[in-house]
Structure formats: C-alpha cells, structure tokens
N, C-alpha and C. Protein backbone atom coordinates (compact mmCIF):
# COMPACT_ATOMS: atom_id res chain seq x y z
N UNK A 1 0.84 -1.17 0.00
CA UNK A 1 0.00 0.00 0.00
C UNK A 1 0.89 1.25 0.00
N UNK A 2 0.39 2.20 -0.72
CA UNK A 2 1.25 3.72 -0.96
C UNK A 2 0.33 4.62 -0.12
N UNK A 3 1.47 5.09 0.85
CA UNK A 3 0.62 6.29 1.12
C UNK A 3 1.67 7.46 1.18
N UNK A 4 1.17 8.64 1.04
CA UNK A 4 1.52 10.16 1.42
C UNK A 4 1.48 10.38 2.96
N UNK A 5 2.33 11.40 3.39
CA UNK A 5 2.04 11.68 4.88
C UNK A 5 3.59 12.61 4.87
N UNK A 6 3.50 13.62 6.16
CA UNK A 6 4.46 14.79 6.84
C UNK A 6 4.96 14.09 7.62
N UNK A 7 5.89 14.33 7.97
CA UNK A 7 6.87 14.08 9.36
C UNK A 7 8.00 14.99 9.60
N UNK A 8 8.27 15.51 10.49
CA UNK A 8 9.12 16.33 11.16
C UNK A 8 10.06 14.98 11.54
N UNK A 9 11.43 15.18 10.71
CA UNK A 9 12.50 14.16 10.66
C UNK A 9 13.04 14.46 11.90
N UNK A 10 13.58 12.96 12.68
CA UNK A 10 14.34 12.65 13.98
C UNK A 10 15.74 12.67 13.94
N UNK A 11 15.79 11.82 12.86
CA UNK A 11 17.14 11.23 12.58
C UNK A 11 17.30 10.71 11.01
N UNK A 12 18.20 10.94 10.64
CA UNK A 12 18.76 10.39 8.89
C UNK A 12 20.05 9.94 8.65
N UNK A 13 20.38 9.05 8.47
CA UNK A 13 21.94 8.57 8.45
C UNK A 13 22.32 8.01 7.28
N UNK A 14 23.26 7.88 6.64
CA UNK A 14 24.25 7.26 5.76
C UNK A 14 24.35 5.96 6.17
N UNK A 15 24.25 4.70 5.57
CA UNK A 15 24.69 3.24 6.18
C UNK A 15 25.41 3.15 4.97
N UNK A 16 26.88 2.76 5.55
CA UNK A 16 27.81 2.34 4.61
C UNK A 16 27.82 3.54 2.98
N UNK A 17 27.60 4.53 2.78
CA UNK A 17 27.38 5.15 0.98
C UNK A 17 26.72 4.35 0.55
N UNK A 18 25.47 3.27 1.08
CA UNK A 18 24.57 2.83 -0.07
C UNK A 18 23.52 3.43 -0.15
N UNK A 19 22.79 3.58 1.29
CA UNK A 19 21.23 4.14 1.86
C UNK A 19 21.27 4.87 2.74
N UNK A 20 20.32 5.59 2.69
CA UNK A 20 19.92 6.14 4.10
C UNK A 20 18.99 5.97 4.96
N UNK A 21 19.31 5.64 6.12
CA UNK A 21 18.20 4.91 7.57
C UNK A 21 17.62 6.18 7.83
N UNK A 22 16.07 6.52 7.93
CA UNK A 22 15.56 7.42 8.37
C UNK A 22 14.72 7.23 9.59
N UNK A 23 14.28 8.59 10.44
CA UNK A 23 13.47 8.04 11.30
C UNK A 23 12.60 9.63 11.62
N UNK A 24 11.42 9.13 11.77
CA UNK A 24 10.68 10.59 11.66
C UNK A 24 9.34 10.33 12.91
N UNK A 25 8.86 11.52 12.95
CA UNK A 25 7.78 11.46 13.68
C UNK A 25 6.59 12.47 13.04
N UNK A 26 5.49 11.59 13.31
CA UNK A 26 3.62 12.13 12.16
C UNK A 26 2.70 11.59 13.23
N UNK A 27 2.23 12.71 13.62
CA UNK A 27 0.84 12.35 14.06
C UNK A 27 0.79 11.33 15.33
N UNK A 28 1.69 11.49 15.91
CA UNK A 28 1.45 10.54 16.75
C UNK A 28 2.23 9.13 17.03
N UNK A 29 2.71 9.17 15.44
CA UNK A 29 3.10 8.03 15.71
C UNK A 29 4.57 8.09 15.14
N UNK A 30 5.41 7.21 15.91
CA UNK A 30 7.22 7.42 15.30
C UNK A 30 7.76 6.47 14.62
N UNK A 31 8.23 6.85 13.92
CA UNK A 31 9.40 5.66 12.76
C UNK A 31 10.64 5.55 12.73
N UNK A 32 11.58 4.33 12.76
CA UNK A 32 12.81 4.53 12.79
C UNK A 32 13.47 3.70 12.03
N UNK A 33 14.50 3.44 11.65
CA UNK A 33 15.49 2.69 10.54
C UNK A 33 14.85 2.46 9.43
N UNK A 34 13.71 3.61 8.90
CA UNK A 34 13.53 2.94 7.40
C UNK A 34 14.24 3.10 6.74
N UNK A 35 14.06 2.27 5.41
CA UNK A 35 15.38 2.69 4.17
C UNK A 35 14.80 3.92 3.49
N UNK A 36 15.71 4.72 2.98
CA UNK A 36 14.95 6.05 2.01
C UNK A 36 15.54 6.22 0.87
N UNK A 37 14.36 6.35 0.10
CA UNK A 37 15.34 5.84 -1.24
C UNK A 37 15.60 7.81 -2.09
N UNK A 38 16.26 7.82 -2.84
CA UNK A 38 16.38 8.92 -3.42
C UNK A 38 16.57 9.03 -5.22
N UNK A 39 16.37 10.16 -5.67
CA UNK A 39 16.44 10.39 -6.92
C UNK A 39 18.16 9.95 -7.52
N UNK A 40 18.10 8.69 -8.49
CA UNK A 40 19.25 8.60 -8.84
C UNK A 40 19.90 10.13 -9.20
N UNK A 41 21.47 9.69 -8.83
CA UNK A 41 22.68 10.76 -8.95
C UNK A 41 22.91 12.16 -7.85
N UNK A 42 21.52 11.66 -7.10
CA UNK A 42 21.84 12.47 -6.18
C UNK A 42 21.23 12.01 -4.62
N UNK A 43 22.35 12.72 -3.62
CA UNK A 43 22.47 11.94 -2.27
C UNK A 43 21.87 13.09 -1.11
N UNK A 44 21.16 13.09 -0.24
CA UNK A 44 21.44 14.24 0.78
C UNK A 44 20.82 13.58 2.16
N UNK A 45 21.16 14.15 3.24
CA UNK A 45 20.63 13.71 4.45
C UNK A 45 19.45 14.67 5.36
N UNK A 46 18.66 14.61 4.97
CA UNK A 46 17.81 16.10 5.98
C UNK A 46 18.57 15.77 7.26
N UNK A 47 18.21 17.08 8.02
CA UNK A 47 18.90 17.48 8.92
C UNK A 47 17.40 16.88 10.34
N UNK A 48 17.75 16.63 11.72
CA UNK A 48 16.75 16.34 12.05
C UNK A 48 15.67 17.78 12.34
N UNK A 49 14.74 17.17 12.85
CA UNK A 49 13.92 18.49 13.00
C UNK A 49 13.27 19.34 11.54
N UNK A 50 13.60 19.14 10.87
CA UNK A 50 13.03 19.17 8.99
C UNK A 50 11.67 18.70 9.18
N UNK A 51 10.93 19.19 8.50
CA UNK A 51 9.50 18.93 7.83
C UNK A 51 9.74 18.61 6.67
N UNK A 52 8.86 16.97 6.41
CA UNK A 52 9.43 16.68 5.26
C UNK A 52 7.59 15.70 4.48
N UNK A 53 7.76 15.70 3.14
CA UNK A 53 6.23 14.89 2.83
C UNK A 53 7.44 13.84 2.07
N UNK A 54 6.91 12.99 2.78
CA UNK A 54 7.08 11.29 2.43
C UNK A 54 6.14 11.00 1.82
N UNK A 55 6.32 9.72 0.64
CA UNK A 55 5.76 9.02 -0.33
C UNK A 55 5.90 7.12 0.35
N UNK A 56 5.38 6.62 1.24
CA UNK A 56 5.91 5.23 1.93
C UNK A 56 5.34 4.00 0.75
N UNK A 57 6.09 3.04 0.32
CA UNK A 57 6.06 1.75 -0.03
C UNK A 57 6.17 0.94 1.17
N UNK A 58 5.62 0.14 1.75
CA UNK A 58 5.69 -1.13 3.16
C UNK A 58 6.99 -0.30 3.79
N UNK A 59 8.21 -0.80 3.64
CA UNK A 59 8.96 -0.21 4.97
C UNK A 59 9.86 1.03 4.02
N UNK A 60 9.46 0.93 2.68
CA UNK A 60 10.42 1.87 2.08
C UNK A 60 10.10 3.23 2.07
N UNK A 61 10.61 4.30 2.22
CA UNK A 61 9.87 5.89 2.09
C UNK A 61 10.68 7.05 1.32
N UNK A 62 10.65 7.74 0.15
CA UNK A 62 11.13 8.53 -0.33
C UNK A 62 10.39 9.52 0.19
N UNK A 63 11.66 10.33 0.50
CA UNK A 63 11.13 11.98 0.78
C UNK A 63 11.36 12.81 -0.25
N UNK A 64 10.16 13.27 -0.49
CA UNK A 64 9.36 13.95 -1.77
C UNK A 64 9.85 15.47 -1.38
N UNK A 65 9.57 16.06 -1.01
CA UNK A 65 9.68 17.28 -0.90
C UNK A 65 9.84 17.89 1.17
N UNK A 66 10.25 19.26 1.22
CA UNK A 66 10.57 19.65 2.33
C UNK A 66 10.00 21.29 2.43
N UNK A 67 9.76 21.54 3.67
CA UNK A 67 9.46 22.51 3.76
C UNK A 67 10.42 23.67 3.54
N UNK A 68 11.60 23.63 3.44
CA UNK A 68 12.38 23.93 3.14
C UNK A 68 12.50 25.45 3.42
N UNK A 69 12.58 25.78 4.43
CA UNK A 69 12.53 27.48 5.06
C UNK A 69 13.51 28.65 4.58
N UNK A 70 14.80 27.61 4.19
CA UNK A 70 16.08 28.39 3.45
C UNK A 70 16.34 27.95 2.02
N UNK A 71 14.99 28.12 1.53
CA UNK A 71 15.30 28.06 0.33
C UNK A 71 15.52 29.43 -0.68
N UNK A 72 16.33 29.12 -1.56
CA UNK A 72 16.79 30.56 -2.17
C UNK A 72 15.46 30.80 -3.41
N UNK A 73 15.58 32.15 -3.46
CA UNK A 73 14.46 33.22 -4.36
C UNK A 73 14.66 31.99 -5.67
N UNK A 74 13.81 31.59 -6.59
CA UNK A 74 13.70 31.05 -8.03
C UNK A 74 12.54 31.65 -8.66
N UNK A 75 13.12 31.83 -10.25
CA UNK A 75 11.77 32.27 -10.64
C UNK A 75 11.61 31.01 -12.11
N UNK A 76 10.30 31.12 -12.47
CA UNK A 76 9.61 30.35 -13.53
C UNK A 76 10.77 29.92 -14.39
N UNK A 77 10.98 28.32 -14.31
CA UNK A 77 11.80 27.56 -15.63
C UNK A 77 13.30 27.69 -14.68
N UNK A 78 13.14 27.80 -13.25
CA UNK A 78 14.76 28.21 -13.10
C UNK A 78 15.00 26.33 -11.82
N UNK A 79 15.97 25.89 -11.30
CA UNK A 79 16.28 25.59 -11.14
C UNK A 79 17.19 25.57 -10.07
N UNK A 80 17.08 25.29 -8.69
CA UNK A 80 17.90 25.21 -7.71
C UNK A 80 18.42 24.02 -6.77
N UNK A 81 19.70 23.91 -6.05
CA UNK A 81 20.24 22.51 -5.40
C UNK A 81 20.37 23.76 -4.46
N UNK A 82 20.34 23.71 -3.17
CA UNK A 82 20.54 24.21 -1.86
C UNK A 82 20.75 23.62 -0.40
N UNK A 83 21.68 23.81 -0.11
CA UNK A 83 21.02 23.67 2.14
C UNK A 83 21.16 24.92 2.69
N UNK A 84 20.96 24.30 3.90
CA UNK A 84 20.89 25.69 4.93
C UNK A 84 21.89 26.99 4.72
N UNK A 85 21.80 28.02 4.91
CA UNK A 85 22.69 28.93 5.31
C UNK A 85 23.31 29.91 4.23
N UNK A 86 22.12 29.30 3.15
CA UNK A 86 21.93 30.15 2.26
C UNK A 86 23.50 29.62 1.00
N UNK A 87 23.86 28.47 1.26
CA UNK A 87 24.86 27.92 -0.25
C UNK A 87 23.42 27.31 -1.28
N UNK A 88 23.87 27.86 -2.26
CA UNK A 88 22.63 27.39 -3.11
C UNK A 88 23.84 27.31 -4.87
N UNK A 89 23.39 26.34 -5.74
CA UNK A 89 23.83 26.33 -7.00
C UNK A 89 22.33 26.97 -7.44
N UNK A 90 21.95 27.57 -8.69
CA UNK A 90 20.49 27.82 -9.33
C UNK A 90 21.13 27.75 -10.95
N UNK A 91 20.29 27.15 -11.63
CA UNK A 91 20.35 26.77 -13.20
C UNK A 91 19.13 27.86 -13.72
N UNK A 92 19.91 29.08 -14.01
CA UNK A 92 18.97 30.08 -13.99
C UNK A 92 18.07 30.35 -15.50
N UNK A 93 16.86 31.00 -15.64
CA UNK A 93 16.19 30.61 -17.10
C UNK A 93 16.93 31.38 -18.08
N UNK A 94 17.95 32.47 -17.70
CA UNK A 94 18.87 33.14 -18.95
C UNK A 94 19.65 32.05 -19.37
N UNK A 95 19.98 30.78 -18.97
CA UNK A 95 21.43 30.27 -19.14
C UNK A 95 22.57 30.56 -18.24
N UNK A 96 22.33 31.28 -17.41
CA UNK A 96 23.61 31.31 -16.51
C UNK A 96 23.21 30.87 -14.80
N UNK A 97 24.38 30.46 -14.58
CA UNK A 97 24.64 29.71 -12.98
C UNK A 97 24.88 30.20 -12.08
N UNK A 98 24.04 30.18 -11.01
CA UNK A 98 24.39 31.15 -9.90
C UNK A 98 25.20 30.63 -8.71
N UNK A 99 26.25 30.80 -7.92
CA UNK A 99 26.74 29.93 -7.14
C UNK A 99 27.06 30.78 -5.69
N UNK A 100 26.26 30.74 -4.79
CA UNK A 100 26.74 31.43 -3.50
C UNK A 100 27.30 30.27 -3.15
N UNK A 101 28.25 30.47 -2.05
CA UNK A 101 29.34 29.36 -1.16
C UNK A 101 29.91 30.32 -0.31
N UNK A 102 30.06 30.70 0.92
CA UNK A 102 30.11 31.56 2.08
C UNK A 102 31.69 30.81 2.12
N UNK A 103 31.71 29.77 2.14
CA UNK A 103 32.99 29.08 2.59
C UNK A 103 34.02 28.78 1.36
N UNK A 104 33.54 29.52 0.47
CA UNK A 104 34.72 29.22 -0.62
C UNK A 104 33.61 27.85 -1.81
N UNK A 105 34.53 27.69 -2.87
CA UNK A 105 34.45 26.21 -4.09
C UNK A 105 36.03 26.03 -3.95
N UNK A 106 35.40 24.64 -3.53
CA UNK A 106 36.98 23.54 -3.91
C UNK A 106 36.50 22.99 -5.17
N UNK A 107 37.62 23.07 -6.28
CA UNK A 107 37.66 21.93 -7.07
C UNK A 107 39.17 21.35 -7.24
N UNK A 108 38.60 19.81 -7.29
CA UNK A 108 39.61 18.83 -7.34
C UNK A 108 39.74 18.22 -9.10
N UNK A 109 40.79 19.10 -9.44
CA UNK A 109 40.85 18.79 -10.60
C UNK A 109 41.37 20.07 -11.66
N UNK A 110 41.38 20.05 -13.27
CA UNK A 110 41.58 21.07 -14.20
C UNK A 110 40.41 21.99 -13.58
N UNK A 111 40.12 23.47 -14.31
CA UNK A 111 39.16 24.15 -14.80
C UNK A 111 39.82 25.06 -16.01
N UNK A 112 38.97 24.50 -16.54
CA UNK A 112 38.68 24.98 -18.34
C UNK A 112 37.64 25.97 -18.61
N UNK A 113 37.74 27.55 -18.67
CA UNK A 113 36.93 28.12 -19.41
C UNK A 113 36.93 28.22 -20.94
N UNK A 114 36.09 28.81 -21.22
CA UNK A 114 35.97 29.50 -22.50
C UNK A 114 35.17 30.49 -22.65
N UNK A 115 36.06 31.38 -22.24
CA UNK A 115 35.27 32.62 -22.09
C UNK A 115 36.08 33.65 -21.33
N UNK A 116 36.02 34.62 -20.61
CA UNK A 116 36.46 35.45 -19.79
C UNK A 116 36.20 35.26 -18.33
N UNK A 117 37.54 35.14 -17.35
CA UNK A 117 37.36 35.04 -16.15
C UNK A 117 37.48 36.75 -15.35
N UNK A 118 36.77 36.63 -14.67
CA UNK A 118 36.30 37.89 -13.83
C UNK A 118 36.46 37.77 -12.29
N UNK A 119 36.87 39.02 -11.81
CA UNK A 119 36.84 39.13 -10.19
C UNK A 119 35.98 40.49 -10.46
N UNK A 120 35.81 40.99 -8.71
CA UNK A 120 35.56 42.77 -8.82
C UNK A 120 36.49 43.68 -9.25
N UNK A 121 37.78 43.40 -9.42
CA UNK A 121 38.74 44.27 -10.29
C UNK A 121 38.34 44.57 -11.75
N UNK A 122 38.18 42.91 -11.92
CA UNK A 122 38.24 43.47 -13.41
C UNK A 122 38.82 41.77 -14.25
N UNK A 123 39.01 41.78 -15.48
CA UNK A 123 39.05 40.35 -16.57
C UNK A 123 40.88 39.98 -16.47
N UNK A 124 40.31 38.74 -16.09
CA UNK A 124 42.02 38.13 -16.41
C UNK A 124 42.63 38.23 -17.56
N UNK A 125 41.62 38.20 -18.73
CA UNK A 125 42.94 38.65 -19.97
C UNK A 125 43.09 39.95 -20.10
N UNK A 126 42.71 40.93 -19.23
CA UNK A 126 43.31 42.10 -19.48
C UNK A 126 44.61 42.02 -18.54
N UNK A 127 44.44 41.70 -17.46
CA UNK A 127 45.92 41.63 -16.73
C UNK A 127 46.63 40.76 -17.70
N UNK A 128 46.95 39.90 -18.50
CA UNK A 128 47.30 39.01 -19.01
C UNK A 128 47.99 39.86 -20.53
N UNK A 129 47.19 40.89 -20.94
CA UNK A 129 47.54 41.90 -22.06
C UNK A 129 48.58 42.94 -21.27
N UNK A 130 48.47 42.94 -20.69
CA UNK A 130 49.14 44.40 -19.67
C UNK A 130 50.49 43.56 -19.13
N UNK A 131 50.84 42.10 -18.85
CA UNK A 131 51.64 41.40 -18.49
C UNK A 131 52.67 41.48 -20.17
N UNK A 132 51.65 40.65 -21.03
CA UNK A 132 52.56 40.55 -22.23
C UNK A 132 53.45 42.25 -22.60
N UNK A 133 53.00 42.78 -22.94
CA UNK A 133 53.36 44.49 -23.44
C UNK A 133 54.20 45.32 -22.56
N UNK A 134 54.73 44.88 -21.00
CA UNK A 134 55.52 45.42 -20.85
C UNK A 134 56.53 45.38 -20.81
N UNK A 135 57.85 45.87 -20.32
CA UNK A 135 59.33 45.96 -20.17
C UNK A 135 59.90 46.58 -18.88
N UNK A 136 60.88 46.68 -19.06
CA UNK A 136 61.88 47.06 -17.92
C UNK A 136 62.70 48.10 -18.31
N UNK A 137 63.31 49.01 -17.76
CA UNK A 137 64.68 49.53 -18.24
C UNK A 137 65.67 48.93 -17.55
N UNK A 138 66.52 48.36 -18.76
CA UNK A 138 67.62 47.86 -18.57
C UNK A 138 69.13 48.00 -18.25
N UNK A 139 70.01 47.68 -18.05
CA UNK A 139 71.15 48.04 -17.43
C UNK A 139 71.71 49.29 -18.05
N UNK A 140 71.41 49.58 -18.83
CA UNK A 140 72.15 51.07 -20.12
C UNK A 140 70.96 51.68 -20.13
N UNK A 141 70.20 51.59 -19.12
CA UNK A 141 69.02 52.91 -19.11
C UNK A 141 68.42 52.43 -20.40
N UNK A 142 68.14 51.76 -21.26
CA UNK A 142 66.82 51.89 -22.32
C UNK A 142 65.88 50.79 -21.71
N UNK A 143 64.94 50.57 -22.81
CA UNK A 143 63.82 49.87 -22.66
C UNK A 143 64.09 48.41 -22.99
N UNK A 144 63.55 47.39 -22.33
CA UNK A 144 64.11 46.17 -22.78
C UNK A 144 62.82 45.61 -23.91
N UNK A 145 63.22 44.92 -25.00
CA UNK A 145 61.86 44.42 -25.46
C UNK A 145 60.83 43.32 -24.45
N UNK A 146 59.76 43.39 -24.84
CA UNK A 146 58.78 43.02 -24.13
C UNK A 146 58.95 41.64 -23.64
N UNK A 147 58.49 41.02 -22.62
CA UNK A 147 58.68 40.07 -22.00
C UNK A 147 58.12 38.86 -23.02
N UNK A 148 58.54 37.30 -23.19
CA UNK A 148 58.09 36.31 -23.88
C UNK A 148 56.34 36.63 -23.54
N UNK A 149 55.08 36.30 -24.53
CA UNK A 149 53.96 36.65 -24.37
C UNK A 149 53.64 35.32 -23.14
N UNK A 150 53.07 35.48 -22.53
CA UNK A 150 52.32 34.05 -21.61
C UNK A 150 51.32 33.44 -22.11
N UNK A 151 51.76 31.73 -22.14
CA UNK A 151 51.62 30.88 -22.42
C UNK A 151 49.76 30.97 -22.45
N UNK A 152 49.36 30.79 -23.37
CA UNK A 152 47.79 30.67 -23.64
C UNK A 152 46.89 29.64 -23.23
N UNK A 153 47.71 28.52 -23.52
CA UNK A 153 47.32 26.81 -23.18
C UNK A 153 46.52 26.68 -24.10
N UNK A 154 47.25 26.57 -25.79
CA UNK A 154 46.96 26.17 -26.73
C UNK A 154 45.72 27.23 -27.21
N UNK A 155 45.37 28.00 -26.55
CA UNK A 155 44.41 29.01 -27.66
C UNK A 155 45.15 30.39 -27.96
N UNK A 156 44.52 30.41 -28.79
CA UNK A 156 45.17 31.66 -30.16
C UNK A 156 45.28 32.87 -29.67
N UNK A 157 46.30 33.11 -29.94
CA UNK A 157 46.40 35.01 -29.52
C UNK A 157 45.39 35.80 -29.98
C-alpha cells in the first residue's frame, strides 16, 4: 500500500554510501530505521527536525519534498540545489549559474573556461595583455623588449 504523509524528521543517516536509515515522527506516531530511497545521482541527508512529505512503499519511504525554510528566491523555468545557510547552485532561465558558497568552491581537478574570467577588479585577460606588453629599463638605461607573451594553453592570440 502507498501512502503520502508529513513528518518532522528525527534522525537520517548514511549506512555504509549505499542508503539512508531514516526516522521521523507524524501524528502521533514514530518511525525509525527505514530505508529512504532517493532520486538517482543524487544523495542528501535532511537534517533532524526538517518537515518533510514522504511518499511510503511497506517499509520503504522517499522523501518527496521539504518545507524547506532556506530556500533561495527562483523564478519560472529556473532551477535550484541548496542547504541551509543560504549555499545554493540555481540553473537560472537566462542560461547562466548562480553559485553562493560563504565558505569558498573547492575543485579537485583542471578548470577549463571558455570565455572570460572575472573578479571585482576586473578580466584576467586584461591583466594578461598588460603582463605581455611590458618591459623594464635595462642596465644602459633603455627599454628592454617586451617580455616572452604568456603561455595561452593552446588558444590563439
């Protein structure tokens, strides 16, 4: 039998990276070590104390949705992954990605643009133009020619 139903989550755990043991409380009545299944490719643990609507199969229960109090602003066709404290990714409806992270992005690995990288200063290939084009004065007081250009990593001047 399928049923729908709320629960304000107790407890949620990881067993071994396969499942997660949940345990919640609805109405009266409490649940503990069910299995919870989730949307392939992606993993998360509610936190306890969460309001959450469960979907139950016999002892199995996917949690469907959450009340989710810190969830970030989205508008129509847009797309968000979030937790608490306001880190949110959003797959926004222009085409572009929004990424708050209070604590920094680690990545383990290359990063490859194509395109222009930006801070609040200002575009890395302009520091990068302003690097190539200058010089020094050299030991006899003139100008030295310009420094070797920096290395592109195979794209075109």
């Amino acid at each position: 039998m399928m049923k729908f139903f709320t629960s304000i989550v107790t407890s949620c755990k990881d067993v071994a990276g396969k499942l997660r043991s949940i345990g919640g409380k609805a109405n009266g009545i409490e649940f503990e070590g069910r299995q919870m299944m989730q949307h392939f490719g992606f993993v998360s643990i509610p936190k306890a104390g969460e309001r959450c609507l469960f979907l139950q199969f016999g002892n199995v229960v996917i949690a469907v949705a959450s009340d989710g109090k810190d969830r970030p602003a989205v508008k129509e066709g847009e797309t968000a992954l979030y937790r608490e404290g306001e880190h949110y990714i959003i797959l926004k409806a222009d085409g572009t990605i929004a990424i708050k992270a209070n604590g920094g992005v680690d990545i383990d690995g290359d990063l490859r643009v194509n395109g222009d990288v930006s801070d609040n200063v200002g575009k890395l290939s302009k520091l990068r133009d302003n690097y190539n084009q200058h010089t020094h004065v050299g030991n006899l007081g003139a100008p030295t020619a310009p420094t070797d250009k920096q290395d592109l990593g195979g794209v075109d001047a």
